[in-house]
C-alpha atoms as a PDB file:
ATOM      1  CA  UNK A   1      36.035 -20.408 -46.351  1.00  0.00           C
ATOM      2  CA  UNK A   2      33.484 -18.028 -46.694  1.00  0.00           C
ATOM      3  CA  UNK A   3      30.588 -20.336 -45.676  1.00  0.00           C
ATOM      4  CA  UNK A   4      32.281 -21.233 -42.512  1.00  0.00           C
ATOM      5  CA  UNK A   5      32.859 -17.982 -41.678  1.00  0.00           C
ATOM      6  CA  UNK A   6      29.490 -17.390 -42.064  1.00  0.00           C
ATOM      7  CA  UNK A   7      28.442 -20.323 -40.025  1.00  0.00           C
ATOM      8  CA  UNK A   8      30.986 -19.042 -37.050  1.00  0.00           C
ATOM      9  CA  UNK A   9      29.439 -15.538 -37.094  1.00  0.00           C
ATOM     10  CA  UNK A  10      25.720 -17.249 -37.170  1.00  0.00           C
ATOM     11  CA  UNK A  11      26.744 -18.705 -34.066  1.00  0.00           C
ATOM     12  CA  UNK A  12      28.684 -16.502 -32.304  1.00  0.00           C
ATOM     13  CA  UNK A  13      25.266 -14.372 -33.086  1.00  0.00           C
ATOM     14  CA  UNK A  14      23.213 -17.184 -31.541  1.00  0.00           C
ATOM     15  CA  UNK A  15      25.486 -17.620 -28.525  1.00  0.00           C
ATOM     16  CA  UNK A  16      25.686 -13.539 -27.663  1.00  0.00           C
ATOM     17  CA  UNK A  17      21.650 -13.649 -28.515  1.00  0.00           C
ATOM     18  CA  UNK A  18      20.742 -16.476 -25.747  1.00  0.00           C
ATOM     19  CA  UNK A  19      23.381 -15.393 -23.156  1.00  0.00           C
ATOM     20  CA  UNK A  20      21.571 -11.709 -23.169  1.00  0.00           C
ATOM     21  CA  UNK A  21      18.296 -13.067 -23.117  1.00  0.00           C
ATOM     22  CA  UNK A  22      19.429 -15.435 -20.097  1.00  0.00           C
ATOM     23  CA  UNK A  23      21.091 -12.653 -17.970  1.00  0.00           C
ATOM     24  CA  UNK A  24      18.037 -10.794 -18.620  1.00  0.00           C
ATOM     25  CA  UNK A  25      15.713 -13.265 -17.391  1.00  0.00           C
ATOM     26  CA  UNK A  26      17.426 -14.547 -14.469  1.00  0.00           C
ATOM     27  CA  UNK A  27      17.814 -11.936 -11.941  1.00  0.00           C
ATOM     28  CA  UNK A  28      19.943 -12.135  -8.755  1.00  0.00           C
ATOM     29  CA  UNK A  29      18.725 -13.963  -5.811  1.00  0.00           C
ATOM     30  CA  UNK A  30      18.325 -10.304  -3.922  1.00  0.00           C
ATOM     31  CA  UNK A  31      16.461  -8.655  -6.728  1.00  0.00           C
ATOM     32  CA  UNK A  32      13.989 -11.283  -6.684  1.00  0.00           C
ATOM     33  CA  UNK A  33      13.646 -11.019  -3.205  1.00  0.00           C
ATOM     34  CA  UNK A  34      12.915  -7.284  -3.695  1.00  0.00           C
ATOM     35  CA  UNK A  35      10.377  -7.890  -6.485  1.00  0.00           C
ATOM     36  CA  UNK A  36       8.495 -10.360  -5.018  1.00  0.00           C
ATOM     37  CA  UNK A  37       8.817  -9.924  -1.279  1.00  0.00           C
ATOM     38  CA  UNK A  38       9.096  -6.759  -0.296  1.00  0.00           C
ATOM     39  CA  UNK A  39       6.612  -5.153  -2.961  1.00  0.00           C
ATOM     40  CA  UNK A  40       4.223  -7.145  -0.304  1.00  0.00           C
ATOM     41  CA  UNK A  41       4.618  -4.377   1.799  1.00  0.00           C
ATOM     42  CA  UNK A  42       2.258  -2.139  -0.818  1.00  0.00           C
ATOM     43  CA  UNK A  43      -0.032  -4.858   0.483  1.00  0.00           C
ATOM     44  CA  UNK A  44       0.462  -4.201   4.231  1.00  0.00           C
ATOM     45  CA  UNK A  45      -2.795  -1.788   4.730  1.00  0.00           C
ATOM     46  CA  UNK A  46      -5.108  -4.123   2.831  1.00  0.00           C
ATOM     47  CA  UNK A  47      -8.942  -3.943   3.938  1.00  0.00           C
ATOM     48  CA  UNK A  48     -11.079  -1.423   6.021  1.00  0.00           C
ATOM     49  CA  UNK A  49      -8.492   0.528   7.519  1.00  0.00           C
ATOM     50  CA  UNK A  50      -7.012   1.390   4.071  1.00  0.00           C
ATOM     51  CA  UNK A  51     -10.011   2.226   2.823  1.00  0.00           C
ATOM     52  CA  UNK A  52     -11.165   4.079   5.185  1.00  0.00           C
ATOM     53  CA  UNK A  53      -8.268   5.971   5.329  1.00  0.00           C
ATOM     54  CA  UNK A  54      -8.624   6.652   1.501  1.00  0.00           C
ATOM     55  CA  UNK A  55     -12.096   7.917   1.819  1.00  0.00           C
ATOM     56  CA  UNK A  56     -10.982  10.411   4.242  1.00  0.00           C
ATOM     57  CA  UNK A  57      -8.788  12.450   1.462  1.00  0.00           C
ATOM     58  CA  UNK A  58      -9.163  13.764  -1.318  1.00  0.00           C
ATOM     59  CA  UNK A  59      -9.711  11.275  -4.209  1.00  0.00           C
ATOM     60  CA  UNK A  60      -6.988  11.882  -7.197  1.00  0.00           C
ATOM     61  CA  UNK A  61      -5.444  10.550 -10.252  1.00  0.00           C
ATOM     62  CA  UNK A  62      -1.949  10.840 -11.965  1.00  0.00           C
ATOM     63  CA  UNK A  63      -2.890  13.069 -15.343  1.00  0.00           C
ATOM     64  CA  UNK A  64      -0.177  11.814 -17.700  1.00  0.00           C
ATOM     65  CA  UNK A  65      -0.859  15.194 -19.732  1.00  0.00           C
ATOM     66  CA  UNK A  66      -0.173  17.459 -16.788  1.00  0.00           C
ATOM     67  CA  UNK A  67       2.202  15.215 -14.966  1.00  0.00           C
ATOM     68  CA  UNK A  68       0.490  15.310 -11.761  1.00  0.00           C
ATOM     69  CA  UNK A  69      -1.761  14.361  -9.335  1.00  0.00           C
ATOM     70  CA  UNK A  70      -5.741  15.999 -10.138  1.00  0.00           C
ATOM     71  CA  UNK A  71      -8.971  15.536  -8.681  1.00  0.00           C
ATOM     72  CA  UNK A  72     -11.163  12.360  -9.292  1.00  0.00           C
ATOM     73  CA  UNK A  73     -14.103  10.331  -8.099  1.00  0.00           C
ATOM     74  CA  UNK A  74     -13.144   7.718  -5.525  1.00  0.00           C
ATOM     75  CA  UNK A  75     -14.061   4.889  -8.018  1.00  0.00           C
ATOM     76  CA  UNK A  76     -11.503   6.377 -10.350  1.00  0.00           C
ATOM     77  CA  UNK A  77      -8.814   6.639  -7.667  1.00  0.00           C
ATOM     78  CA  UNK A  78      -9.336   3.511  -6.454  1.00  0.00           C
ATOM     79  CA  UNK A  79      -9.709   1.678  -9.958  1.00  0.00           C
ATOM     80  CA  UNK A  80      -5.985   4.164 -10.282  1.00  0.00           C
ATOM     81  CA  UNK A  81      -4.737   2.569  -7.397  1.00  0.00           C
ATOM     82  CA  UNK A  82      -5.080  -1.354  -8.226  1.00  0.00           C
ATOM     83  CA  UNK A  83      -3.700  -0.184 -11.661  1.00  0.00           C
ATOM     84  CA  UNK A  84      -0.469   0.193 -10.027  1.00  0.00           C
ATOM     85  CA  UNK A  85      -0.879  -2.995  -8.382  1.00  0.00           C
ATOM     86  CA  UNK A  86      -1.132  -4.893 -11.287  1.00  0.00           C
ATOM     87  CA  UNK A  87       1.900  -3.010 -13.226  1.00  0.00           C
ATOM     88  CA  UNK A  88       3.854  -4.250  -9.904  1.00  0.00           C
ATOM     89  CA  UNK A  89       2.432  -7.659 -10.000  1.00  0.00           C
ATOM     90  CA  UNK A  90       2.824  -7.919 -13.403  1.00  0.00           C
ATOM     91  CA  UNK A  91       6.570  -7.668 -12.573  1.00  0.00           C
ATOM     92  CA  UNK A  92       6.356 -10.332 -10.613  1.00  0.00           C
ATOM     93  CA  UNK A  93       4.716 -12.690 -13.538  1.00  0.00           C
ATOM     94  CA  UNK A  94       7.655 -11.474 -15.367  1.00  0.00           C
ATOM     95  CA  UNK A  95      10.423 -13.300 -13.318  1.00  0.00           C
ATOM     96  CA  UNK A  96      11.314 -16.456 -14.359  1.00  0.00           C
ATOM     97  CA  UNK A  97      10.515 -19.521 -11.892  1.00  0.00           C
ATOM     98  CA  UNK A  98      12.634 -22.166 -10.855  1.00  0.00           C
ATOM     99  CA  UNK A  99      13.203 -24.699  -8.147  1.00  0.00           C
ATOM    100  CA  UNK A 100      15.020 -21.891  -6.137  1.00  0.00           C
ATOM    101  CA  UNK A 101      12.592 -18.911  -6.439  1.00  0.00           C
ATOM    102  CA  UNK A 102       9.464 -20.958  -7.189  1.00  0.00           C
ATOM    103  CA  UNK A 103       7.881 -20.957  -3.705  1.00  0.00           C
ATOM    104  CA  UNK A 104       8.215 -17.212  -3.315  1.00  0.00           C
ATOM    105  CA  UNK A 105       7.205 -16.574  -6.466  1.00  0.00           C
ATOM    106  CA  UNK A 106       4.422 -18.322  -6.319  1.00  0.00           C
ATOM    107  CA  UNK A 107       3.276 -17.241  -2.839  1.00  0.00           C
ATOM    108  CA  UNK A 108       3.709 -13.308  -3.928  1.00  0.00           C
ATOM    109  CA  UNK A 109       1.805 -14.406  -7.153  1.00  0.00           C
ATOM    110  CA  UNK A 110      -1.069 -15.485  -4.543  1.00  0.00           C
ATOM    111  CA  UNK A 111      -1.009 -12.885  -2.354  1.00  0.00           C
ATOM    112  CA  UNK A 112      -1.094 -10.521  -5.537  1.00  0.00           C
ATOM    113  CA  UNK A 113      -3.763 -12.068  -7.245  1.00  0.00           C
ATOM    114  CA  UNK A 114      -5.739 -12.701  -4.392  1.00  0.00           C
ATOM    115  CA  UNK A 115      -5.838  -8.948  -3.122  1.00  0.00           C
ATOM    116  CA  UNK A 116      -6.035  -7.310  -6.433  1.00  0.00           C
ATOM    117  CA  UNK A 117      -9.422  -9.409  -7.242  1.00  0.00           C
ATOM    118  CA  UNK A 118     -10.795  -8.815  -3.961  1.00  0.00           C
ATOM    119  CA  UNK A 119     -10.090  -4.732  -4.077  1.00  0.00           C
ATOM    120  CA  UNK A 120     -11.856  -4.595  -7.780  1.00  0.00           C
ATOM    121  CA  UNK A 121     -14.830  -6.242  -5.772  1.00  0.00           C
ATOM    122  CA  UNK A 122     -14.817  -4.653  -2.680  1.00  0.00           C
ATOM    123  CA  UNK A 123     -12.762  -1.427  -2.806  1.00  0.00           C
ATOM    124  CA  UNK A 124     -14.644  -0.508  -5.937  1.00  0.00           C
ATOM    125  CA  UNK A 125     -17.997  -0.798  -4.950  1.00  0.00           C
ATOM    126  CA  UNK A 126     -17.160   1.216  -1.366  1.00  0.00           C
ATOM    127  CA  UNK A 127     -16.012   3.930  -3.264  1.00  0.00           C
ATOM    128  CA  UNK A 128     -18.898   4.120  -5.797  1.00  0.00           C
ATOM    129  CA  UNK A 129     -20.908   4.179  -2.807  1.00  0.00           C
ATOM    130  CA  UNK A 130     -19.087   7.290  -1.940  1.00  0.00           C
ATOM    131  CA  UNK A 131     -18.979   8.776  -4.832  1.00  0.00           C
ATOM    132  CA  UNK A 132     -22.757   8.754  -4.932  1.00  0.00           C
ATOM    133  CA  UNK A 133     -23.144  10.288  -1.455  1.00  0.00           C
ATOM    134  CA  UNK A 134     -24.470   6.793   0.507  1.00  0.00           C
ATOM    135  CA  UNK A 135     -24.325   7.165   4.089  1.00  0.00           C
ATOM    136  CA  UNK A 136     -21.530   6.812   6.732  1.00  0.00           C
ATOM    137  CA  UNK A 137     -23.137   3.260   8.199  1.00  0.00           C
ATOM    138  CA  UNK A 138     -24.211   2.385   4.529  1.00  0.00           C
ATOM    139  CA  UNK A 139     -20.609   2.637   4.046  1.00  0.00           C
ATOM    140  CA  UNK A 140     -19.167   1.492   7.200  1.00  0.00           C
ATOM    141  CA  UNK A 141     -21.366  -1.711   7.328  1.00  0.00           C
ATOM    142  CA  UNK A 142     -19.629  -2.336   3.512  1.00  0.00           C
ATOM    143  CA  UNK A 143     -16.279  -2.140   5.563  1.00  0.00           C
ATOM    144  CA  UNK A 144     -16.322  -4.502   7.803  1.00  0.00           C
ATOM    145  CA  UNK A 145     -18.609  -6.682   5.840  1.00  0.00           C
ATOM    146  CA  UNK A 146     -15.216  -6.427   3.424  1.00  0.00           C
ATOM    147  CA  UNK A 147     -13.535  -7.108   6.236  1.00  0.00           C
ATOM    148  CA  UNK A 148     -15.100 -10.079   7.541  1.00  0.00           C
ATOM    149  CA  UNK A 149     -15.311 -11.861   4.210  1.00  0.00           C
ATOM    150  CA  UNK A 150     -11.234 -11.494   3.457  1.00  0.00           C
ATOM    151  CA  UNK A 151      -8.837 -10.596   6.300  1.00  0.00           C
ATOM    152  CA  UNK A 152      -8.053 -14.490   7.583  1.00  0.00           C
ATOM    153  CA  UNK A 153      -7.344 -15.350   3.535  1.00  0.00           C
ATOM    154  CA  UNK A 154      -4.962 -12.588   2.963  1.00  0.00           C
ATOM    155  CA  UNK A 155      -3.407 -13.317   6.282  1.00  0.00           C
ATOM    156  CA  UNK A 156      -2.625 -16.224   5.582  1.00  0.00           C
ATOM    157  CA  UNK A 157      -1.111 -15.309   2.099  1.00  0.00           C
ATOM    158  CA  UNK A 158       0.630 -13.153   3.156  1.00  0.00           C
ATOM    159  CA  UNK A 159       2.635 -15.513   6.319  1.00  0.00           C
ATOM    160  CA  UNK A 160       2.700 -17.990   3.585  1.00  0.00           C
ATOM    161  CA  UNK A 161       4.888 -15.264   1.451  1.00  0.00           C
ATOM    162  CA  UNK A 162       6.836 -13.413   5.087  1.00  0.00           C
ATOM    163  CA  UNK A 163       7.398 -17.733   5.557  1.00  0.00           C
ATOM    164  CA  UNK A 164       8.813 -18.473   2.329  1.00  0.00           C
ATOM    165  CA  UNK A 165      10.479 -14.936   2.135  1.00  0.00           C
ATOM    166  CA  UNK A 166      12.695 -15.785   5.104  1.00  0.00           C
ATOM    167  CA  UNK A 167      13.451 -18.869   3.909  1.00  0.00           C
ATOM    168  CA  UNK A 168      14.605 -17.581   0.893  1.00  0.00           C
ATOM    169  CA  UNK A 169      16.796 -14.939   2.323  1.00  0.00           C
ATOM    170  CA  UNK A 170      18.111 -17.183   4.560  1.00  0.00           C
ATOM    171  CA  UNK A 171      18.794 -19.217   2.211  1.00  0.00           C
ATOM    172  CA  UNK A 172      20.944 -16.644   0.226  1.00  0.00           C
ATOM    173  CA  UNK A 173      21.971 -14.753   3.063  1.00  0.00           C
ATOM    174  CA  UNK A 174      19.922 -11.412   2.288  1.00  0.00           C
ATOM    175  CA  UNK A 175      19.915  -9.192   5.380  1.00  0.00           C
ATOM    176  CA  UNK A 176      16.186  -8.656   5.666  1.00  0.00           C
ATOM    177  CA  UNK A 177      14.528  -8.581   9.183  1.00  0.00           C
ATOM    178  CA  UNK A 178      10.743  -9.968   9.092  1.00  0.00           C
ATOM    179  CA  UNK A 179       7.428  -8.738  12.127  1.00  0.00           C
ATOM    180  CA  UNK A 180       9.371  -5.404  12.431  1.00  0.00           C
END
């Protein structure tokens, strides 16, 4: 009597254990969409006119110790910035793919990748070029050499992701609107 009892509890245990772990893996149709669609939007700025833009302030860090934002090089705050990029992609790696989600995930997954490598190789070296007080065409010409060498890629990334995306929500009826 006592062994089965034992055996029921083992598997109630079992049961609970890879329900939880299921749920927790498997998030709603919307959430995903959220996660891996719309955090594409942190994307939107990507190339010369976000970098520009960023050169133009102040460069700054969060300082975990202080809790706020402090001064910095622009390598640092730019190195800061892609960070934050991969904690959010990172989020995306986390979602587990299947036949519904798989083409969104793995289109966000693209995009992601794709932009984060190219910032570490272009942003980067355009701010360290700042940093060490190059000048304005020195830095300009790195621009739109940047540019040049990525926009029609992550263009097409990202359509790939806004196509899938509204297929997606369409598909689940999520009340998204797309080119706004």
């Amino acid at each position: 009597m006592k062994n089965n009892l034992n055996k029921t509890i083992l598997l109630f245990v079992l049961i609970a254990t890879s329900i939880i772990s299921t749920s927790c893996n498997n998030l709603s149709p919307d959430k995903t969409f959220d996660i891996a669609v719309l955090n594409s939007n942190l994307l939107s700025r990507f190339g010369g006119k976000e970098i520009s833009d960023k050169l133009q302030t102040e460069a700054q860090v969060y300082d975990e110790s202080q809790k706020k934002m402090i001064p910095s090089s622009y390598y640092d705050s730019f190195k800061y910035d892609i960070t934050n990029l991969e904690t959010r992609f990172q989020t995306i790696k986390d979602i587990a793919e299947d036949e519904d989600n798989k083409e969104i995930l793995q289109a966000s997954k693209d995009l992601f990748s794709y932009v984060i490598s190219k910032q570490k190789e272009g942003y980067l070296p355009i701010a360290k070029m700042k940093d060490e007080k190059a000048s304005p065409e020195q830095i300009q010409k790195a621009i739109v050499d940047f540019d040049t060498s990525t926009q029609n890629e992550v263009d097409a990334k990202f359509n790939k992701l806004m196509t899938a995306g509204k297929a997606y929500a369409e598909k689940h009826n999520i009340d998204a609107k797309f080119g706004i």
